[in-house]
PDB file of N, CA and C in Angstrom:
ATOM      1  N   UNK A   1     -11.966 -30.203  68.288  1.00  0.00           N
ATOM      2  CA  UNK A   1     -11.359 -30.603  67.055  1.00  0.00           C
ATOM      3  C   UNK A   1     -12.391 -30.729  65.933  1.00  0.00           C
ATOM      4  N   UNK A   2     -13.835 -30.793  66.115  1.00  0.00           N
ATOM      5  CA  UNK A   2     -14.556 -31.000  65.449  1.00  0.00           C
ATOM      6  C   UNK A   2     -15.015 -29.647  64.964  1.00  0.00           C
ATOM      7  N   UNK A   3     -15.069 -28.734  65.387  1.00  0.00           N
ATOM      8  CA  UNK A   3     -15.234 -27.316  64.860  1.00  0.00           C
ATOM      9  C   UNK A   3     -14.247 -27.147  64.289  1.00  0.00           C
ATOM     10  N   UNK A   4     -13.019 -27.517  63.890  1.00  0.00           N
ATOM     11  CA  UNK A   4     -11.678 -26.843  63.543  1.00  0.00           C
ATOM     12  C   UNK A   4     -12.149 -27.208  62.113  1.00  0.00           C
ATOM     13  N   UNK A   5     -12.111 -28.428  62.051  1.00  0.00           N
ATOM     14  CA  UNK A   5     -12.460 -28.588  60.137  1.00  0.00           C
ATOM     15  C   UNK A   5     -13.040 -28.263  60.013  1.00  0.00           C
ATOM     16  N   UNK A   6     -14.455 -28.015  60.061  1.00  0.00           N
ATOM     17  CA  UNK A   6     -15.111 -26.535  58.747  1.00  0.00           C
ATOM     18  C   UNK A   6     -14.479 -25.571  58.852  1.00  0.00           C
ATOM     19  N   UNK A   7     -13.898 -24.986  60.396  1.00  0.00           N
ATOM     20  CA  UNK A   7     -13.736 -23.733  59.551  1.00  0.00           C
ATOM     21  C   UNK A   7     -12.301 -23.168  58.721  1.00  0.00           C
ATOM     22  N   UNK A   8     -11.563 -24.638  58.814  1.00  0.00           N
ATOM     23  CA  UNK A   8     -11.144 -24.813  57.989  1.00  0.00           C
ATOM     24  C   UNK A   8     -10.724 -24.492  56.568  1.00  0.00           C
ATOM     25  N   UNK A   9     -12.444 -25.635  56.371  1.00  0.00           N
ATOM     26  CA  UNK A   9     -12.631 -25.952  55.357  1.00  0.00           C
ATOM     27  C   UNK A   9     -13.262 -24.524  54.344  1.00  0.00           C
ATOM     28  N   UNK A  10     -13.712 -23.241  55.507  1.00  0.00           N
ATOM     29  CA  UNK A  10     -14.388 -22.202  54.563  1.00  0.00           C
ATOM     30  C   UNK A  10     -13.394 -21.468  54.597  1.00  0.00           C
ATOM     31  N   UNK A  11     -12.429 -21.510  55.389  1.00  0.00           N
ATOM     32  CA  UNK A  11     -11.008 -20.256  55.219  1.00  0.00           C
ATOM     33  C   UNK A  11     -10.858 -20.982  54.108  1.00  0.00           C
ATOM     34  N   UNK A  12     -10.483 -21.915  53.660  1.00  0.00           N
ATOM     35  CA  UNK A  12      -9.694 -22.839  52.480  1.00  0.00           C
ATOM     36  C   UNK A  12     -10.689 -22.677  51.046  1.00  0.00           C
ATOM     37  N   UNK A  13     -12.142 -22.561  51.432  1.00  0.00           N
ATOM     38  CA  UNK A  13     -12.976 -22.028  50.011  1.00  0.00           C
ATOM     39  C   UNK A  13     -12.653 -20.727  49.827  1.00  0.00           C
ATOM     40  N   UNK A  14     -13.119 -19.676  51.050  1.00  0.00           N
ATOM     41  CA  UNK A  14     -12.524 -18.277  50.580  1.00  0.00           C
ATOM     42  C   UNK A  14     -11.525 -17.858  50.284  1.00  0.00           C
ATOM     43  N   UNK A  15     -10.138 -18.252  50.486  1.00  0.00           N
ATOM     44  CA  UNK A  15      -9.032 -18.412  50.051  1.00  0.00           C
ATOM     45  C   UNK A  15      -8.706 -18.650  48.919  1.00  0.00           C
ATOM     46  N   UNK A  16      -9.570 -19.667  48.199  1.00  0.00           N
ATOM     47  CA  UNK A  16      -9.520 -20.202  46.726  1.00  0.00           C
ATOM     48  C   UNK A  16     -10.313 -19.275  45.843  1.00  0.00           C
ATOM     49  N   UNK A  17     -11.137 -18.753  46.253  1.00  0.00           N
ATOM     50  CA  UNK A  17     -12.083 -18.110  45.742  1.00  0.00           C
ATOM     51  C   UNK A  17     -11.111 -16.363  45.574  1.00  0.00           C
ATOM     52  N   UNK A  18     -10.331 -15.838  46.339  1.00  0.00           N
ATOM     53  CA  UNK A  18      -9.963 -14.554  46.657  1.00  0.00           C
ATOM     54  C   UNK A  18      -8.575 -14.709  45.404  1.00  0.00           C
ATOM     55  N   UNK A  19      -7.813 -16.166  45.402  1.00  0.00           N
ATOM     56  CA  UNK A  19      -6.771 -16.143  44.945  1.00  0.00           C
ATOM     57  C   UNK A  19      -6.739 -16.054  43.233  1.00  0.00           C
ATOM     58  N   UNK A  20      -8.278 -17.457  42.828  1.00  0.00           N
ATOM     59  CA  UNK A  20      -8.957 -17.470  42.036  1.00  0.00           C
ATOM     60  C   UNK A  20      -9.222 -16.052  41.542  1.00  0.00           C
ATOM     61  N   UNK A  21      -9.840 -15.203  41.629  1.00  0.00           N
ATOM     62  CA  UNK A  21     -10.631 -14.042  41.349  1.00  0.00           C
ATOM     63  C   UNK A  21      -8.874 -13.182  41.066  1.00  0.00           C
ATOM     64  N   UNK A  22      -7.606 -12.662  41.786  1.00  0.00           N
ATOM     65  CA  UNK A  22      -6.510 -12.492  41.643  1.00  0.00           C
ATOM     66  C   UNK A  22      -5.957 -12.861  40.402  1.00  0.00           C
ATOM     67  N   UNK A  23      -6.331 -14.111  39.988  1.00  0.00           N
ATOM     68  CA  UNK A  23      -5.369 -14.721  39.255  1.00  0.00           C
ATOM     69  C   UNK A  23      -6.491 -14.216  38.343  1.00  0.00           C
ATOM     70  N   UNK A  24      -7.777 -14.304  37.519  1.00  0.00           N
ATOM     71  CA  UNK A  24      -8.483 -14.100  37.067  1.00  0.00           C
ATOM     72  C   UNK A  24      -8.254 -12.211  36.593  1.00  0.00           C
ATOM     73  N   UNK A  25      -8.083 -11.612  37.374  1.00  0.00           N
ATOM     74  CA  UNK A  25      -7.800  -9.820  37.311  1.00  0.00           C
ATOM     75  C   UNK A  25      -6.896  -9.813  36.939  1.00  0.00           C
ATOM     76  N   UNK A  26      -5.323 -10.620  37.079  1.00  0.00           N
ATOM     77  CA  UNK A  26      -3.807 -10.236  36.682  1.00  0.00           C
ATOM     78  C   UNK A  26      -3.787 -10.953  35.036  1.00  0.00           C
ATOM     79  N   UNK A  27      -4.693 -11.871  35.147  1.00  0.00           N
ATOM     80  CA  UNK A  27      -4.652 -12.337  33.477  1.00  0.00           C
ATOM     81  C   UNK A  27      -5.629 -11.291  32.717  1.00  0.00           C
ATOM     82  N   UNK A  28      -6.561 -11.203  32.850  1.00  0.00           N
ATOM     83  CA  UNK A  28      -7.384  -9.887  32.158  1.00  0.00           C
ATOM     84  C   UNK A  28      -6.355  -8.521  31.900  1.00  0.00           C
ATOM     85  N   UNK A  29      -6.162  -8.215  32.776  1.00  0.00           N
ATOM     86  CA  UNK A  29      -5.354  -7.202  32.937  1.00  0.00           C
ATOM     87  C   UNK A  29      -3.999  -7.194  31.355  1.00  0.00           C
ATOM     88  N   UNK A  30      -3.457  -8.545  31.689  1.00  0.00           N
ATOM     89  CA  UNK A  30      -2.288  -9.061  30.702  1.00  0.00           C
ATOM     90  C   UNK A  30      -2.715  -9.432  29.505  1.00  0.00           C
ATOM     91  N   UNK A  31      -4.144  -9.694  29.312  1.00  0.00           N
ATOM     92  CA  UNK A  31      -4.621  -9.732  27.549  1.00  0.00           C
ATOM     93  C   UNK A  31      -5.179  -8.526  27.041  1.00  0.00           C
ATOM     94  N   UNK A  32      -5.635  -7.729  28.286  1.00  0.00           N
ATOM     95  CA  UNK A  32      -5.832  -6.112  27.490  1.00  0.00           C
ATOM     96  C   UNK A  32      -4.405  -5.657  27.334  1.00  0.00           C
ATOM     97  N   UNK A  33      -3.432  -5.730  27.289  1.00  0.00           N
ATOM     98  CA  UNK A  33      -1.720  -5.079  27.258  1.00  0.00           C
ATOM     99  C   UNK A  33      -1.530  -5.795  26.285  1.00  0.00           C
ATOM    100  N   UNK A  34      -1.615  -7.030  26.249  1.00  0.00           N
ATOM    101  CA  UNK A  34      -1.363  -7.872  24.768  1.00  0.00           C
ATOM    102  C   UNK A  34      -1.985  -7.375  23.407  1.00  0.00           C
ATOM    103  N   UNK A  35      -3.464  -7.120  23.874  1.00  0.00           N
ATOM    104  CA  UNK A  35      -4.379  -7.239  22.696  1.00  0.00           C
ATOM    105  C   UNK A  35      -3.792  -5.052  22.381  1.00  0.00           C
ATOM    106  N   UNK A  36      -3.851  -4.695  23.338  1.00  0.00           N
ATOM    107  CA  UNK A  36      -3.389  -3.153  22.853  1.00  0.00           C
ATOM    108  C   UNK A  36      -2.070  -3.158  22.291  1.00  0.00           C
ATOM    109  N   UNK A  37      -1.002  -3.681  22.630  1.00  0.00           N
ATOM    110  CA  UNK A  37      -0.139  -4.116  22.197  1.00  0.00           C
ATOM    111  C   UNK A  37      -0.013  -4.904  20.381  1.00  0.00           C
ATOM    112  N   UNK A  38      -0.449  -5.501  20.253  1.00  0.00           N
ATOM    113  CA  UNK A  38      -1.364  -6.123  19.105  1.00  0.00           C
ATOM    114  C   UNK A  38      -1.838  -5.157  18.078  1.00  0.00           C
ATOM    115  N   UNK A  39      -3.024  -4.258  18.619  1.00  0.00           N
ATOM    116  CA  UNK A  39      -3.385  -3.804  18.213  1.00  0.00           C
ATOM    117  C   UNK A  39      -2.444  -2.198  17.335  1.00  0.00           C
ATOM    118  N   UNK A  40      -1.747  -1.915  18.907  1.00  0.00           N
ATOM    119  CA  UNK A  40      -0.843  -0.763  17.974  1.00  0.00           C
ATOM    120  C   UNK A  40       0.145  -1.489  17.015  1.00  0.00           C
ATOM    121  N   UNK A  41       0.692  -2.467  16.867  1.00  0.00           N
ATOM    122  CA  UNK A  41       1.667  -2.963  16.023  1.00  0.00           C
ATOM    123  C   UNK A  41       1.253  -3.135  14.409  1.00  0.00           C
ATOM    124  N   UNK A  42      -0.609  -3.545  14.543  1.00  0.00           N
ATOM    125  CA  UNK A  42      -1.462  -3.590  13.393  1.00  0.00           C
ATOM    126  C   UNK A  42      -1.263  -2.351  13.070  1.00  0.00           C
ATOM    127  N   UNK A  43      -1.940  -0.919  13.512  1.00  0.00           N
ATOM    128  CA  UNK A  43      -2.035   0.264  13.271  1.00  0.00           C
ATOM    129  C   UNK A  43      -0.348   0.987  12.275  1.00  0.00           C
ATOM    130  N   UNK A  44       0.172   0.480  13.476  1.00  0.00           N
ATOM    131  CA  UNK A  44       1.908   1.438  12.869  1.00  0.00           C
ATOM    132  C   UNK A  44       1.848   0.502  11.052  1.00  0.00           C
ATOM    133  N   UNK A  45       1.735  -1.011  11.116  1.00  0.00           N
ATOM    134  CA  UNK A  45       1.516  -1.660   9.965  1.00  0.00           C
ATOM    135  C   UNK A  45       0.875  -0.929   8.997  1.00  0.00           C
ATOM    136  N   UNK A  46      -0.505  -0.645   9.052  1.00  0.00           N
ATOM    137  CA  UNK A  46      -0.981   0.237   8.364  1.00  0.00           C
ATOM    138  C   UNK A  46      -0.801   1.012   7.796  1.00  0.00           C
ATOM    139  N   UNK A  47      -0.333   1.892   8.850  1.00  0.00           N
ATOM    140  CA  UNK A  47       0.427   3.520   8.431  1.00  0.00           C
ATOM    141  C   UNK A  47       1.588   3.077   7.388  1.00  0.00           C
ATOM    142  N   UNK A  48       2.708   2.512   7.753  1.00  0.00           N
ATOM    143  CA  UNK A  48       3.378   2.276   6.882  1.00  0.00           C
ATOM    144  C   UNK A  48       3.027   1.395   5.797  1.00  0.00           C
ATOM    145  N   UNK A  49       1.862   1.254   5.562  1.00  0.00           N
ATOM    146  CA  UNK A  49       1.280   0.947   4.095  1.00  0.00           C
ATOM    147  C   UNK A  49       0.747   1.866   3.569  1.00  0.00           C
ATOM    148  N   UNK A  50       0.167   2.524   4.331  1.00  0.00           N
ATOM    149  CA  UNK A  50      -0.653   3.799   3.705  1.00  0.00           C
ATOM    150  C   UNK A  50       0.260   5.255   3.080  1.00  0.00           C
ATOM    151  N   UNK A  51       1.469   5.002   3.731  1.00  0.00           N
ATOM    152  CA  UNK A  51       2.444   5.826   3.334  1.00  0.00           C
ATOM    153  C   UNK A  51       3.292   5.194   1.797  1.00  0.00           C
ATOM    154  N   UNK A  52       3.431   3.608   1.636  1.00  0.00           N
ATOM    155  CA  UNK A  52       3.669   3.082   0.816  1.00  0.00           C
ATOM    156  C   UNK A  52       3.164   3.415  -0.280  1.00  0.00           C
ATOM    157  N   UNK A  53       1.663   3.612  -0.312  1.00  0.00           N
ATOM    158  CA  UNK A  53       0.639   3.864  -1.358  1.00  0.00           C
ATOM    159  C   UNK A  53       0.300   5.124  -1.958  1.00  0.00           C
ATOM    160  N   UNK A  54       0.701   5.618  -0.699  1.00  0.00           N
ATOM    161  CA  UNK A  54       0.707   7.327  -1.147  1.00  0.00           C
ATOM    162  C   UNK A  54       2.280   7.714  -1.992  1.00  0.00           C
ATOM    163  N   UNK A  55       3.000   7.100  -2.015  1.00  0.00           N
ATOM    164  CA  UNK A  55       4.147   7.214  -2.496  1.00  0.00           C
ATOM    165  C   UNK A  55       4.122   7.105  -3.791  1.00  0.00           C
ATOM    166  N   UNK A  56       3.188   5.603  -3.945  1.00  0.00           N
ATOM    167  CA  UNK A  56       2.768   4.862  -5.328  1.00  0.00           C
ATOM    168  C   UNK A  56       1.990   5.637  -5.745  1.00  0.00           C
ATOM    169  N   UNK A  57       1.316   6.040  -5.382  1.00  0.00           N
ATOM    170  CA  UNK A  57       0.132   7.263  -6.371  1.00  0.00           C
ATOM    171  C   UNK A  57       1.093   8.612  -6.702  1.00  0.00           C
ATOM    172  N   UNK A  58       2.181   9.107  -5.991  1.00  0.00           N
ATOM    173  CA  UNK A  58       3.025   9.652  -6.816  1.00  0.00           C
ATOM    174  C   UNK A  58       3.780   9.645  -7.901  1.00  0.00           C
ATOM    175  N   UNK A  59       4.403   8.692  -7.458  1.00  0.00           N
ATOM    176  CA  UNK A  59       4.716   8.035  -8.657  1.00  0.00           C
ATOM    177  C   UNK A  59       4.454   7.801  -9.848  1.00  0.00           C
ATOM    178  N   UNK A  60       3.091   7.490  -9.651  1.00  0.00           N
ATOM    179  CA  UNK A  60       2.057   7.056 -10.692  1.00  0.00           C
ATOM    180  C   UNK A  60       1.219   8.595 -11.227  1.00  0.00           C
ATOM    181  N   UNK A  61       1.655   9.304 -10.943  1.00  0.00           N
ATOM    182  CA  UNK A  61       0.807  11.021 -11.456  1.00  0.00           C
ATOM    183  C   UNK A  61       2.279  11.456 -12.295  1.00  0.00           C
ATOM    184  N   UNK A  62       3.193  11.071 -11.663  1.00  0.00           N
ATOM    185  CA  UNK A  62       4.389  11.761 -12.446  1.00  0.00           C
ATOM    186  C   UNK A  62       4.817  10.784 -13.227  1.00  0.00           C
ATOM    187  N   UNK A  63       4.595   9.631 -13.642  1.00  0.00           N
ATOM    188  CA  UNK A  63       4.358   8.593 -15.084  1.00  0.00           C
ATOM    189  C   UNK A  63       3.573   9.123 -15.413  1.00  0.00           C
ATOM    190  N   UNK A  64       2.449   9.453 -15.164  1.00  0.00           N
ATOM    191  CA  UNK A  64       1.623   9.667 -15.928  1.00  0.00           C
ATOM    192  C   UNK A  64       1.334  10.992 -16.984  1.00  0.00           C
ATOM    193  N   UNK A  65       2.597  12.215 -16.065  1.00  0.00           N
ATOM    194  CA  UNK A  65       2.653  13.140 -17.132  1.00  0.00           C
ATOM    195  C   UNK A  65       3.854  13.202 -18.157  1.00  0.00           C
ATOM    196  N   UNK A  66       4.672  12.469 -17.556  1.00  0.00           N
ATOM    197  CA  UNK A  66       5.742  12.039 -18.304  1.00  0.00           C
ATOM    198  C   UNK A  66       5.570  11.388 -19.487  1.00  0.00           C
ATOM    199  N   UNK A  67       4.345  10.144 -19.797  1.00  0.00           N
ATOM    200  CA  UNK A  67       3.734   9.622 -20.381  1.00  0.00           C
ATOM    201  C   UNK A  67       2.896  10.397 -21.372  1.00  0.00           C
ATOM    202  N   UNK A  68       2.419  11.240 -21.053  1.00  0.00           N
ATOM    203  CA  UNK A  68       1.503  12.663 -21.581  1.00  0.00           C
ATOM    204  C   UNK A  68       2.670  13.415 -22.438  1.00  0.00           C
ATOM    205  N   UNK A  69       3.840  13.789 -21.906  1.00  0.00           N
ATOM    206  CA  UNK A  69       4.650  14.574 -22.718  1.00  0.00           C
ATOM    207  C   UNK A  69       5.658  14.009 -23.964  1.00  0.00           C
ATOM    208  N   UNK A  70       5.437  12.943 -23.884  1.00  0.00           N
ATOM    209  CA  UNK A  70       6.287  11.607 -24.836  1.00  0.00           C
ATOM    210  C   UNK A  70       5.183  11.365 -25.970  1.00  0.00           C
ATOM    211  N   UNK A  71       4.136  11.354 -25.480  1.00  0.00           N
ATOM    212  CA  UNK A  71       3.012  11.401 -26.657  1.00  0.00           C
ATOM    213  C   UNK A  71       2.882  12.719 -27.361  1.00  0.00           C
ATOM    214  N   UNK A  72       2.891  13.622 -26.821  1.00  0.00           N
ATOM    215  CA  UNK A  72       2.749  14.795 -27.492  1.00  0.00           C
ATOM    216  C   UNK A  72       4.037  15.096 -28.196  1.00  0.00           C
ATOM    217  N   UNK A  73       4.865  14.976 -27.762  1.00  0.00           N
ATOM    218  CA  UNK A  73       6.323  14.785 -28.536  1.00  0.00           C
ATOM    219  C   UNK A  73       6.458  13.817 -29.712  1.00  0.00           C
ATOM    220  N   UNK A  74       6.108  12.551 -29.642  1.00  0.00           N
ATOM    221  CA  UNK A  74       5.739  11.530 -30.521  1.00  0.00           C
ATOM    222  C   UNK A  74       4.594  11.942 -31.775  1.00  0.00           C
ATOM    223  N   UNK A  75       3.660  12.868 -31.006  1.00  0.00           N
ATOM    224  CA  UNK A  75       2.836  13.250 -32.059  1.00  0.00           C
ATOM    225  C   UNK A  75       3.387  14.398 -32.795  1.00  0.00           C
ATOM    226  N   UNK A  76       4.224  14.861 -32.345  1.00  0.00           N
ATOM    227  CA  UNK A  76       4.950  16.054 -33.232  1.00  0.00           C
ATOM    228  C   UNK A  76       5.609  15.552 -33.955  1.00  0.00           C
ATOM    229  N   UNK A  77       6.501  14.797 -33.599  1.00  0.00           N
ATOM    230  CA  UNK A  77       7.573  13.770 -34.712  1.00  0.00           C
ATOM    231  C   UNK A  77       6.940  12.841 -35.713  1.00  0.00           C
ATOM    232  N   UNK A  78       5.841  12.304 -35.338  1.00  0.00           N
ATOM    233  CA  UNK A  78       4.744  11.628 -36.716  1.00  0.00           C
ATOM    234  C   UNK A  78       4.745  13.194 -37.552  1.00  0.00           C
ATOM    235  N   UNK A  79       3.934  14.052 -37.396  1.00  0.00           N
ATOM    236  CA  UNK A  79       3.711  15.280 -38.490  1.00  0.00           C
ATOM    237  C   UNK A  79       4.881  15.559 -38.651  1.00  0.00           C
ATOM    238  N   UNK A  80       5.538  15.972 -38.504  1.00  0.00           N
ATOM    239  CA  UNK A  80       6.935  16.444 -38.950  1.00  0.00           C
ATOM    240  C   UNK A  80       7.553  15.587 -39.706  1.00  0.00           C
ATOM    241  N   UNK A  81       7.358  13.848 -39.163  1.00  0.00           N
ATOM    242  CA  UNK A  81       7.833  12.820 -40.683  1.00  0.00           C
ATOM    243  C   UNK A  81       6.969  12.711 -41.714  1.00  0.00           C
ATOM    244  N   UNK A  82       6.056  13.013 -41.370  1.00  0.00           N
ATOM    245  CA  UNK A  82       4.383  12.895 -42.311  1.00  0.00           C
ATOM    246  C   UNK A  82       5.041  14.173 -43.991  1.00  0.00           C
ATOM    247  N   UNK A  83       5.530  15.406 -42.724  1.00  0.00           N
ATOM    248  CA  UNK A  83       5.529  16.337 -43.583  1.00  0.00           C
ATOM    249  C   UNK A  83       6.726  16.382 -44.415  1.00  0.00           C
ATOM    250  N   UNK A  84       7.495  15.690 -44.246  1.00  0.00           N
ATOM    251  CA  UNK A  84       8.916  14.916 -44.966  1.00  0.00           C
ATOM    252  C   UNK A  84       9.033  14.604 -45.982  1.00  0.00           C
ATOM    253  N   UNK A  85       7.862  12.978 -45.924  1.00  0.00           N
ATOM    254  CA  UNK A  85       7.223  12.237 -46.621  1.00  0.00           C
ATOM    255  C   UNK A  85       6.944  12.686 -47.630  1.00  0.00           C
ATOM    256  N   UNK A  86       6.120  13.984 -47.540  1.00  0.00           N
ATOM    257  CA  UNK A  86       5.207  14.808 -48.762  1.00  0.00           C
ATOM    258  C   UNK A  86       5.927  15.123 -49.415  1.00  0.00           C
ATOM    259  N   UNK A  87       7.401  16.201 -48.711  1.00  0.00           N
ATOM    260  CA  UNK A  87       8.284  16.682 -49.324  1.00  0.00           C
ATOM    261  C   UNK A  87       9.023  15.663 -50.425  1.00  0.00           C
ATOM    262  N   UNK A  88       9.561  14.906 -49.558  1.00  0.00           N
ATOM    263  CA  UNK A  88      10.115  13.782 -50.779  1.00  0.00           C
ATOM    264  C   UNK A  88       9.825  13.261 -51.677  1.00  0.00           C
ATOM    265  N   UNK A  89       8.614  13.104 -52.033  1.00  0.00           N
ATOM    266  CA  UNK A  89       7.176  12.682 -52.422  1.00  0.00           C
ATOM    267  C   UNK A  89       7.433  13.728 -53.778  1.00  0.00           C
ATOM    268  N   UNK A  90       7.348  14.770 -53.497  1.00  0.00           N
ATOM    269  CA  UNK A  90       7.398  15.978 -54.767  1.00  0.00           C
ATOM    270  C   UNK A  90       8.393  16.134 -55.222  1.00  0.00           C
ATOM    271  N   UNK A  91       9.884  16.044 -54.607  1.00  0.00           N
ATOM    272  CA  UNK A  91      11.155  16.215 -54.948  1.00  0.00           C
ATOM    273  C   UNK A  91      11.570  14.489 -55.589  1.00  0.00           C
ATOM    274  N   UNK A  92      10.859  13.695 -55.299  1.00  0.00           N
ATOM    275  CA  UNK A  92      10.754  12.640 -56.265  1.00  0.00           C
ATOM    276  C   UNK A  92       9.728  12.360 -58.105  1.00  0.00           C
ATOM    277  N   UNK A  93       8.666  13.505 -57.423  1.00  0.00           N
ATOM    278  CA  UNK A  93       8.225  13.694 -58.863  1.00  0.00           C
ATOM    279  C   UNK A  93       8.856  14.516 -59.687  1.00  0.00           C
ATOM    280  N   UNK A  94       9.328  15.446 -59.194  1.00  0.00           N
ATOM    281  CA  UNK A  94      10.190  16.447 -59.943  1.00  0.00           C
ATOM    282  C   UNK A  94      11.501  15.819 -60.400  1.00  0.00           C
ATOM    283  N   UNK A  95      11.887  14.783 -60.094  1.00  0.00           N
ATOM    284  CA  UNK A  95      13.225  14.378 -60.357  1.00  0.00           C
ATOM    285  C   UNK A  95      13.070  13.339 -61.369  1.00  0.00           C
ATOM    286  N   UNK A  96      11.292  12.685 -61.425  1.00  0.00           N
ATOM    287  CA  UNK A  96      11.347  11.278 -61.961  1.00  0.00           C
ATOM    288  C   UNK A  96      10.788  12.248 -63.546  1.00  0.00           C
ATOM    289  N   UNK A  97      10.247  12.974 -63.427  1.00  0.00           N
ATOM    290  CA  UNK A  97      10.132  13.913 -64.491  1.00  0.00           C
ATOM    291  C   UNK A  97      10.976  14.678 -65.554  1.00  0.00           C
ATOM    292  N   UNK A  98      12.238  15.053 -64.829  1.00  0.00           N
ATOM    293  CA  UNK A  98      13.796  15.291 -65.238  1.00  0.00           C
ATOM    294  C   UNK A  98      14.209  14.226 -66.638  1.00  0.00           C
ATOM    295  N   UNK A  99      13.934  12.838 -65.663  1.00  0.00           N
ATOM    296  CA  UNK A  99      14.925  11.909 -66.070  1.00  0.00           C
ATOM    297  C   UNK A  99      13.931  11.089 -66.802  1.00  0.00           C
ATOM    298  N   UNK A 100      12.970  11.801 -67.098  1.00  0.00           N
ATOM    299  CA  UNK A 100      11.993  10.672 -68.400  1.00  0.00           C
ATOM    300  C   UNK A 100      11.886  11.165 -69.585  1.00  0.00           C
ATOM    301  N   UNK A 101      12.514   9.990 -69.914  1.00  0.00           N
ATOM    302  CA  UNK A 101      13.270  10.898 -71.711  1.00  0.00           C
ATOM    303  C   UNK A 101      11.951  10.775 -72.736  1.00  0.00           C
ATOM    304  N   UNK A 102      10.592  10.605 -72.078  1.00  0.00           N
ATOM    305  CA  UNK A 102       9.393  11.228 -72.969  1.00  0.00           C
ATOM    306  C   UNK A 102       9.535  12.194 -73.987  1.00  0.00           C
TER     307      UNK A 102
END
């Protein structure tokens, strides 16, 4: 009976030690699946930002020529009132000239 407890007692360390080390591999195992897991959910995140942005920089090129063609249009319509101006300008001297009983 006196031999029975140690060896026991070392089935019962190696045992702890084998189950230990088990439990130690099935959790490792389950934070690399987590953390990859994790990790692709960040990535797809990404992408669908990066697609967001690329959208926005479209956007933002076609304001921006749209913007370009409203000015140049705008600058045609200043000269063209500019050149109005002048006109009226002379067809007002010619008229204020008419009517000045000098």
């Amino acid at each position: 009976m006196n031999e029975l407890l140690p060896v026991i007692s070392v089935i019962s360390t190696i045992c702890a030690i084998v189950f230990g080390y088990a439990a130690f591999a099935r959790n490792g195992k389950k934070d690399t699946e987590d953390e990859a897991r994790a990790d692709a959910t960040v990535l797809s995140e990404i992408g669908y930002i990066k697609g967001g942005i690329d959208d926005i920089k479209a956007e933002q090129r076609e304001q921006r020529k749209t913007n370009l063609e409203v000015l140049t249009r705008l600058t045609a319509v200043e000269e063209s009132a500019k050149q109005a101006h002048h006109r009226l300008d002379r067809l007002d001297g010619i008229t204020d000239s008419k009517n000045d009983p000098d």
